[in-house]
Protein backbone atom coordinates (compact mmCIF):
# COMPACT_ATOMS: atom_id res chain seq x y z
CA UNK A 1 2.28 52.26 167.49
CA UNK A 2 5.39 54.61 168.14
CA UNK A 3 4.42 58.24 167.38
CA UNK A 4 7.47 58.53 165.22
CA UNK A 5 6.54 56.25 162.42
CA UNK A 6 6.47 57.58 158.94
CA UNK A 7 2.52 56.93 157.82
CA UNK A 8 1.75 55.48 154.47
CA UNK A 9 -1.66 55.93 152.21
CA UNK A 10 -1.19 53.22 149.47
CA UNK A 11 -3.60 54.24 146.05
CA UNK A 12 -3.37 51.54 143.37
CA UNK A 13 -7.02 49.77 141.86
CA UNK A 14 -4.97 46.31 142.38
CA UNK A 15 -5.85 44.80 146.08
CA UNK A 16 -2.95 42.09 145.16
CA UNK A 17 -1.31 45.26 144.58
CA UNK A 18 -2.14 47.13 147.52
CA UNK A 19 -1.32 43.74 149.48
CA UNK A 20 2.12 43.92 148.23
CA UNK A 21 3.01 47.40 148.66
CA UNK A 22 1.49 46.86 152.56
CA UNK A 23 3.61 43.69 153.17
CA UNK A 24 6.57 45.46 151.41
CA UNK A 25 6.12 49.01 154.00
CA UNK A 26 4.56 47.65 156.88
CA UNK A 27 7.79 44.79 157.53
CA UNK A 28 9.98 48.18 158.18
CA UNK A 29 9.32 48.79 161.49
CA UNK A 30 9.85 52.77 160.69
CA UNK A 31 7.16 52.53 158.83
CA UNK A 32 3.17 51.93 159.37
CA UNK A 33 0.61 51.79 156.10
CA UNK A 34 -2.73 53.98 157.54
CA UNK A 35 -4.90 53.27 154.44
CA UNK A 36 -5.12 52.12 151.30
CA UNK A 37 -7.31 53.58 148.24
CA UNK A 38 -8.60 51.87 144.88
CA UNK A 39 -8.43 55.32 143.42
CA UNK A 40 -8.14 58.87 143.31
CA UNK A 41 -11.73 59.69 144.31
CA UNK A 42 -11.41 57.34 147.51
CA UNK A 43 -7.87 59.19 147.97
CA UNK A 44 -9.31 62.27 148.68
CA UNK A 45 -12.20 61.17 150.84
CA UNK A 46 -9.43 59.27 152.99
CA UNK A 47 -7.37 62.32 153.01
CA UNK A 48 -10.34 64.36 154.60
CA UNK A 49 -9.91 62.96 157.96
CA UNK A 50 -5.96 61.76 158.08
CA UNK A 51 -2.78 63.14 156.95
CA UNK A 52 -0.40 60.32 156.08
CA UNK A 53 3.29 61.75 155.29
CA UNK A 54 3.89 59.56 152.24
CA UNK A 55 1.27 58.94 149.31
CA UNK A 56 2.08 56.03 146.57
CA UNK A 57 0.18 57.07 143.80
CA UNK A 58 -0.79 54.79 140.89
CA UNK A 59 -1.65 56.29 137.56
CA UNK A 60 -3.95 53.95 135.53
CA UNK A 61 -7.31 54.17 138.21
CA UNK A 62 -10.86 53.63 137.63
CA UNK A 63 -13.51 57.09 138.69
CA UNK A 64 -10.44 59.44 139.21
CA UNK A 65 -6.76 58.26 138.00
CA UNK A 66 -3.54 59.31 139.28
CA UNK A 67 -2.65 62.27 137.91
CA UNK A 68 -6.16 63.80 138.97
CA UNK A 69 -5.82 62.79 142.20
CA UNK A 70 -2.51 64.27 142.24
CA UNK A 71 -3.22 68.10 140.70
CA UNK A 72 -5.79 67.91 143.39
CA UNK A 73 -3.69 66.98 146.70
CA UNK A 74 -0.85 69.26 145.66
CA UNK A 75 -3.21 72.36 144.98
CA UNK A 76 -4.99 71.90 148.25
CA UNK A 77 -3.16 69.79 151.04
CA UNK A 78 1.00 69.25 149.31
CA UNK A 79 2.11 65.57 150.79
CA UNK A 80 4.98 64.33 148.98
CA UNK A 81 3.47 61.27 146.28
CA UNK A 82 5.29 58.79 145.34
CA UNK A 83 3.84 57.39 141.38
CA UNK A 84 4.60 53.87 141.60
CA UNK A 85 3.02 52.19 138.81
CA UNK A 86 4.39 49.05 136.58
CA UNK A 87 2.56 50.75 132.76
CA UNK A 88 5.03 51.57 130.58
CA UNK A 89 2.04 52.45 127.97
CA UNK A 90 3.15 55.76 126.08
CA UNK A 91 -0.20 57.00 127.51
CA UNK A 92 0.62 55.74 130.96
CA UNK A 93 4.09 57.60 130.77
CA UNK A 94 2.87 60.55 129.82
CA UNK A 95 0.56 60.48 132.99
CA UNK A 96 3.55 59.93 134.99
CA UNK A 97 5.47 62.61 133.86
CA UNK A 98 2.33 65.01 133.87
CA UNK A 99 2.28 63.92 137.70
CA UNK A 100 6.01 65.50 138.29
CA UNK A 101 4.79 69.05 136.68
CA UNK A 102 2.21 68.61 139.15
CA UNK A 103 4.63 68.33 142.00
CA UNK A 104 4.58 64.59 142.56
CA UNK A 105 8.71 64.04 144.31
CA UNK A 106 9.45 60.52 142.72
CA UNK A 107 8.74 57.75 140.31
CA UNK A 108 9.13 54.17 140.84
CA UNK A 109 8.18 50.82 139.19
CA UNK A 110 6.08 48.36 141.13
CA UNK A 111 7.62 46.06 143.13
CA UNK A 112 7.60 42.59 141.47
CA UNK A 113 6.68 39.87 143.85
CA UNK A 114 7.94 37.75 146.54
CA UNK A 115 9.99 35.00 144.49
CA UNK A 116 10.83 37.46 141.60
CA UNK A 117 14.97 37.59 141.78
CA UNK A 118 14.61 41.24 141.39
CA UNK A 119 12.16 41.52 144.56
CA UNK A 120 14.58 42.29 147.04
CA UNK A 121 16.24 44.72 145.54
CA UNK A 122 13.28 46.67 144.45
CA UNK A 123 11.46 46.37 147.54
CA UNK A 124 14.76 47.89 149.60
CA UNK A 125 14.30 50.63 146.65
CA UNK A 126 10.95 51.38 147.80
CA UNK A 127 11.38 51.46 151.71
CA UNK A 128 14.60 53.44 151.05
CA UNK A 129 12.78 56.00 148.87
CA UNK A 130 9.88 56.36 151.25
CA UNK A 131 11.57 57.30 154.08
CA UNK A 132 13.84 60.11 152.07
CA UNK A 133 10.73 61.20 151.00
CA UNK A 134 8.78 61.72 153.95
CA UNK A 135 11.11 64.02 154.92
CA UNK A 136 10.06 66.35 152.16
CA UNK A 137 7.44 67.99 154.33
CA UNK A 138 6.31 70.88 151.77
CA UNK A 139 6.62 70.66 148.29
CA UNK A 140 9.88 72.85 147.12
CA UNK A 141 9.27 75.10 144.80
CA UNK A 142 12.39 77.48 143.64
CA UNK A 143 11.16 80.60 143.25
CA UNK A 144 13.34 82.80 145.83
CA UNK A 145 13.07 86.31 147.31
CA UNK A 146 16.97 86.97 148.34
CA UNK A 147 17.39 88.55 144.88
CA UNK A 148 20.22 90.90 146.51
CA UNK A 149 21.88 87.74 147.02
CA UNK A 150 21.20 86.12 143.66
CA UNK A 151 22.82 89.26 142.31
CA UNK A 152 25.83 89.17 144.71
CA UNK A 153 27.12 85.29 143.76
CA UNK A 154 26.27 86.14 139.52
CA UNK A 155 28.31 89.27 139.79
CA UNK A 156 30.95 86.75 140.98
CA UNK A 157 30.33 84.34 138.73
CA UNK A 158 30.71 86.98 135.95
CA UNK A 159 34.26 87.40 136.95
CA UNK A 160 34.99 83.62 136.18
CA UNK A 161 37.91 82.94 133.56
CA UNK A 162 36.78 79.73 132.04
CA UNK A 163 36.85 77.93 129.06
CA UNK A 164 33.72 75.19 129.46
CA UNK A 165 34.01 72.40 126.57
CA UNK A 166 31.46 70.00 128.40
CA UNK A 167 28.93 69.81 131.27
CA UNK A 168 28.35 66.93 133.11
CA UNK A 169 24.73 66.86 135.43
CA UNK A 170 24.31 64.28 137.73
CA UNK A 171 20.33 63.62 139.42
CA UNK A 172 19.03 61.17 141.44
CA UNK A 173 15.57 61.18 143.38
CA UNK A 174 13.15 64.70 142.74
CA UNK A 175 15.47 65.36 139.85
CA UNK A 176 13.04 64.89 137.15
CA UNK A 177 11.76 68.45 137.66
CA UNK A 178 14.48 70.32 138.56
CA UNK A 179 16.16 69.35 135.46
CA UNK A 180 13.29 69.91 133.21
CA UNK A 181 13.49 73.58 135.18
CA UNK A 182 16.74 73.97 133.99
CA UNK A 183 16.69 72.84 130.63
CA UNK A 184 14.34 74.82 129.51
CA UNK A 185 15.94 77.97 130.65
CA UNK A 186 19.06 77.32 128.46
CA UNK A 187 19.37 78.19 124.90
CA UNK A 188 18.71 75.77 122.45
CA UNK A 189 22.08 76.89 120.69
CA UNK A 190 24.48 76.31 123.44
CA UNK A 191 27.98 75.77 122.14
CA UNK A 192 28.93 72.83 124.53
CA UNK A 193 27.10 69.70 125.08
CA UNK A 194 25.27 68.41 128.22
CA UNK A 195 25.80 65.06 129.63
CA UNK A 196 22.88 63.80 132.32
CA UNK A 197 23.06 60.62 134.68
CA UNK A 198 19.91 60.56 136.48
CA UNK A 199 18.74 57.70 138.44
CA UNK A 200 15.16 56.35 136.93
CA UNK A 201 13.97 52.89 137.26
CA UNK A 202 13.87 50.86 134.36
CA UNK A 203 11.67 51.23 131.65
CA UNK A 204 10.75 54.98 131.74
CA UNK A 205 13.97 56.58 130.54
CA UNK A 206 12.03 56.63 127.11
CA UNK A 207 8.99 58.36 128.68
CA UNK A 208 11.23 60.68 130.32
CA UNK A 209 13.36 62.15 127.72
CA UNK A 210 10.05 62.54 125.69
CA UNK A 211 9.08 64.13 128.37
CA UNK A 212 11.65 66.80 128.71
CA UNK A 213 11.79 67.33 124.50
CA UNK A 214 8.22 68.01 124.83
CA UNK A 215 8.78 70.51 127.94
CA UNK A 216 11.78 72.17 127.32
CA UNK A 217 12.29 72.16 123.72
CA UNK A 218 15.78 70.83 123.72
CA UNK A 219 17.58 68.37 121.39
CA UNK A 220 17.88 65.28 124.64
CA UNK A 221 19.37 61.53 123.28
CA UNK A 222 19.54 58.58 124.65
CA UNK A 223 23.46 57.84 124.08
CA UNK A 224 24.94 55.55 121.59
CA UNK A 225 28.37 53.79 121.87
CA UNK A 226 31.01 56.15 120.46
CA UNK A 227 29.00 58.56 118.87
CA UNK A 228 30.56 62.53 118.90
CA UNK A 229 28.84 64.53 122.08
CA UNK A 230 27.61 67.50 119.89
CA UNK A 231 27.09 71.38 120.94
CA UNK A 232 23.22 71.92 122.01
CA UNK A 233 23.12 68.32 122.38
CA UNK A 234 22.03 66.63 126.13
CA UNK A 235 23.19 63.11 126.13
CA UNK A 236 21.21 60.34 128.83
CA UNK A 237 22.49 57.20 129.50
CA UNK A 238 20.45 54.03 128.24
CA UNK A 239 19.43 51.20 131.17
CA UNK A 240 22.02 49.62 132.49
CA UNK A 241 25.41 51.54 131.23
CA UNK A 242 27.69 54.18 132.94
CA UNK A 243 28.10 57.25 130.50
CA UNK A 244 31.42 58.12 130.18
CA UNK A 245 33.74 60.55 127.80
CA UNK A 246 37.19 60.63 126.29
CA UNK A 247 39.15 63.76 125.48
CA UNK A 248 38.30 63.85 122.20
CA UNK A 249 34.21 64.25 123.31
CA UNK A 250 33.38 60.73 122.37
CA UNK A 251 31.05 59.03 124.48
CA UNK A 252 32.01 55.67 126.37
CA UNK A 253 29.15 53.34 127.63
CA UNK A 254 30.18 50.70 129.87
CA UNK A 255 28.51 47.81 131.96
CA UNK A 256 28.87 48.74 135.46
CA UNK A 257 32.31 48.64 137.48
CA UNK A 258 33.21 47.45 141.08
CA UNK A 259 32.87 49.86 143.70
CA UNK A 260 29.60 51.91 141.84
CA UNK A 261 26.20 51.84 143.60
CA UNK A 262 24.38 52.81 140.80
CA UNK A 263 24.37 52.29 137.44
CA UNK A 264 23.93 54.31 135.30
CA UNK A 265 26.81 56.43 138.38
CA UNK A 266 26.91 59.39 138.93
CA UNK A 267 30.74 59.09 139.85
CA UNK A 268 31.91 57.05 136.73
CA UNK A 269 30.17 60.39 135.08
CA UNK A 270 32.15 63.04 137.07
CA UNK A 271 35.68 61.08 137.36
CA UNK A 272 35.53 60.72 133.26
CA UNK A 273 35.06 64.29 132.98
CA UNK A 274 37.68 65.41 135.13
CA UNK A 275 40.05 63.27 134.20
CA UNK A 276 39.41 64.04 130.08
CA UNK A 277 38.35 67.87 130.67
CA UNK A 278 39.90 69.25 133.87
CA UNK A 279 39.26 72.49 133.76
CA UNK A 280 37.44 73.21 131.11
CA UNK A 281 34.26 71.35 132.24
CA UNK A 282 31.80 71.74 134.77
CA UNK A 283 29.81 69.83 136.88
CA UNK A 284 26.79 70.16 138.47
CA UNK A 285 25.07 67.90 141.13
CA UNK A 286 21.71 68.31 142.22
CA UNK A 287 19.08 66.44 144.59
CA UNK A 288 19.18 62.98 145.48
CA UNK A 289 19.65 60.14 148.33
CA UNK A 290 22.91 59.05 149.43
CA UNK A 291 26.39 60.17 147.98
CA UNK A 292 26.86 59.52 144.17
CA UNK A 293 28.67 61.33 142.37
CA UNK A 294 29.92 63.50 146.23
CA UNK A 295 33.58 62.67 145.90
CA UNK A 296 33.81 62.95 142.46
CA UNK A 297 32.31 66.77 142.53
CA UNK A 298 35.39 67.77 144.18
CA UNK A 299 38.08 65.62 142.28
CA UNK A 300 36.81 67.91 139.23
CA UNK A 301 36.93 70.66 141.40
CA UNK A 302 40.46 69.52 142.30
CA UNK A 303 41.13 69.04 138.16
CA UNK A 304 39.96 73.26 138.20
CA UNK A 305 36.31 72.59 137.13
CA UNK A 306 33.26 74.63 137.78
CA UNK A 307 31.18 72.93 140.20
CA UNK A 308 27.81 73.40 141.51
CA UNK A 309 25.64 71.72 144.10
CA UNK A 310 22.25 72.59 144.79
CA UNK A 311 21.32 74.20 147.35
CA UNK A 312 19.13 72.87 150.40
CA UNK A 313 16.57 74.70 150.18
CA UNK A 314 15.52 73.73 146.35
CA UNK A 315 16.54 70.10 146.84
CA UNK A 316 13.68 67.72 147.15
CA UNK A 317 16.66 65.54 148.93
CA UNK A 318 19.85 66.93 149.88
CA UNK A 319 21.51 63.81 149.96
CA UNK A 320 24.06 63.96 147.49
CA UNK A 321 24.40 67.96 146.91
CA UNK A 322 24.63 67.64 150.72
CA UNK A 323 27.70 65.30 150.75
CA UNK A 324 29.34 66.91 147.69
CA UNK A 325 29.42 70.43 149.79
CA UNK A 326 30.36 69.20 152.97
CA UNK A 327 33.53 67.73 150.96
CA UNK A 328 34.23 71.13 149.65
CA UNK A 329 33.55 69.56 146.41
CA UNK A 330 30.81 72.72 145.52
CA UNK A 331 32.67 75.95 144.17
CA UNK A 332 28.90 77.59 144.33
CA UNK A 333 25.85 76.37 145.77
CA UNK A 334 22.84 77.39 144.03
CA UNK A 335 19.04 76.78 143.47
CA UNK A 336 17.74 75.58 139.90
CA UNK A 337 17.13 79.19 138.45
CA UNK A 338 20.28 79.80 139.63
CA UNK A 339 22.32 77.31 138.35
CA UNK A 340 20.43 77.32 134.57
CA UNK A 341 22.07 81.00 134.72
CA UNK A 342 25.52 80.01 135.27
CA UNK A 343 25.35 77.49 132.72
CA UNK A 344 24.40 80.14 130.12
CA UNK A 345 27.27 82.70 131.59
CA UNK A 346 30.09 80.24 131.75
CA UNK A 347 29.67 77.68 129.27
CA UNK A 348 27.56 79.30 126.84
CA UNK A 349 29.93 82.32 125.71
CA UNK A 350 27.97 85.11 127.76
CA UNK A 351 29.93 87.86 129.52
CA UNK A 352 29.52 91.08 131.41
């Protein structure tokens, strides 16, 4: 086996599962499975004596579940984990979600199998998001030590002349916990609303805005057809539909269009806001694979928006805050702290 294959550990209590998942990885030929677990407790035995560079991690697990198994491997030996479970049990969720505070990169719904019309395109979702994230060698955390330089770029940012009537976010894979980072480091009174595209597979957008209401404390939706974006308000886009919004702050959900990867897209997001707020928006792209939302960062930046991408160093995957800067799309490239800052300063009334 070529020494430059990215190394697998499958944990799931299914063997048809495991079987799956193996068939799925293994038919990449980057990519070699090295073990497979029936739970956490067998996890961590298997982890004693090899160091794959990519964990799937089931939740639901007899002896030691998931998110134990997780807590553990991220306290004592950080490999990225992948959850990949197919429970969309409230109690399930809530595992899954617990796994992200714990530092687990992604989540991902099980792969249905071979015959299934959506099997294809799931399993190219897997492979894809394997190999991203076994690049994520450490586990990013964003605590940062250049405060000199954290001081320079907000004494800049002070000296910004804006007049922010909506923010537009757009997320894609380890977004789940920078966003929670950053909404719960904003006010609950903020006087614009927040619109959020963030690329989840189906079924746990539920689990996740529960999720970040229960962690951050903030008033999060799931958005309805022409319904008034409110101040303090952070709008997510049900399955399936592009979130979009008119000049007037309504919100606009449409089936997806030609020429989108994604949808919910990050792009339809960003192009609606410039187009309908110009200048007095900003926008704010942080990690993920591949180049949503990239080109439309800088036509708002073009329109005289306030844009941010993350910066590398924070990003779990700097994918698409990558793309967006090399397009000179990013007026200031920041890390979560950072950026939750800059929301408060420029779009939440705070000067000086």
């Amino acid at each position: 086996m070529p020494d430059d294959k990215i190394r697998v550990l499958i944990v799931d209590d299914s063997r048809s599962v495991q079987d799956l998942l193996a068939f799925i990885l293994d038919f990449d030929p980057q990519i070699e499975v090295i073990g497979t677990a029936d739970n956490g407790k067998l996890a961590l035995k298997f982890l004693e004596k090899n160091r794959p560079d990519v964990i799937t991690m089931d939740m639901d697990m007899p002896e030691m579940d998931g998110l134990e198994a997780t807590r553990i491997i991220m306290e004592t030996n950080p490999i990225p984990i992948i959850v990949v479970t197919a429970s969309w049990s409230p109690s399930d969720i809530r595992k899954t979600y617990s796994a992200i505070d714990m530092g687990a990169v992604d989540i991902m719904s099980k792969p249905k199998g071979i015959g299934h019309p959506d099997h294809n395109r799931m399993a190219i979702g897997l492979v894809r998001t394997v190999k991203a994230m076994s690049e994520v060698k450490l586990v990013k955390r964003w605590a940062r030590n250049d405060h000199t330089r954290e001081k320079q770029v907000q004494e800049v940012i002070k000296q910004e002349k804006t007049d922010i009537k909506m923010v537009a976010i757009g997320a894609s894979a380890g977004g789940p916990p920078v966003i929670q980072r950053i909404f719960s480091r904003l006010p609950k009174d903020l006087p614009v609303p927040i619109l959020l595209v963030q690329h989840i597979s189906k079924g746990f957008l539920d689990g996740f805005i529960n999720w970040l209401i229960i962690s951050t404390g903030q008033r999060i939706h799931v958005a309805t057809n022409h319904e008034k974006a409110e101040p303090g308000h952070f709008y997510v886009p049900p399955d399936d539909f592009n979130l979009g919004i008119s000049s007037n702050g309504i919100i606009e959900l449409t089936d997806n269009s030609p020429g989108y990867e994604y949808c919910p897209s990050v792009s339809h997001l960003f192009k609606c806001t410039a187009e309908n707020f110009g200048a007095n928006a900003m926008g704010i792209l942080l990690t993920g694979m591949g180049k949503d939302g990239a080109n439309e960062l800088k036509l708002m930046r073009d329109c005289g928006a306030i844009t941010i991408a993350q910066d590398e160093r924070s990003s779990a995957i700097y994918g698409m805050p990558g793309e967006a800067y090399k397009l000179g799309g990013a007026r200031y490239v920041l890390p979560p702290d950072e950026i939750a800052e800059t929301i408060v300063r420029l779009a939440g009334g705070v000067r000086g």
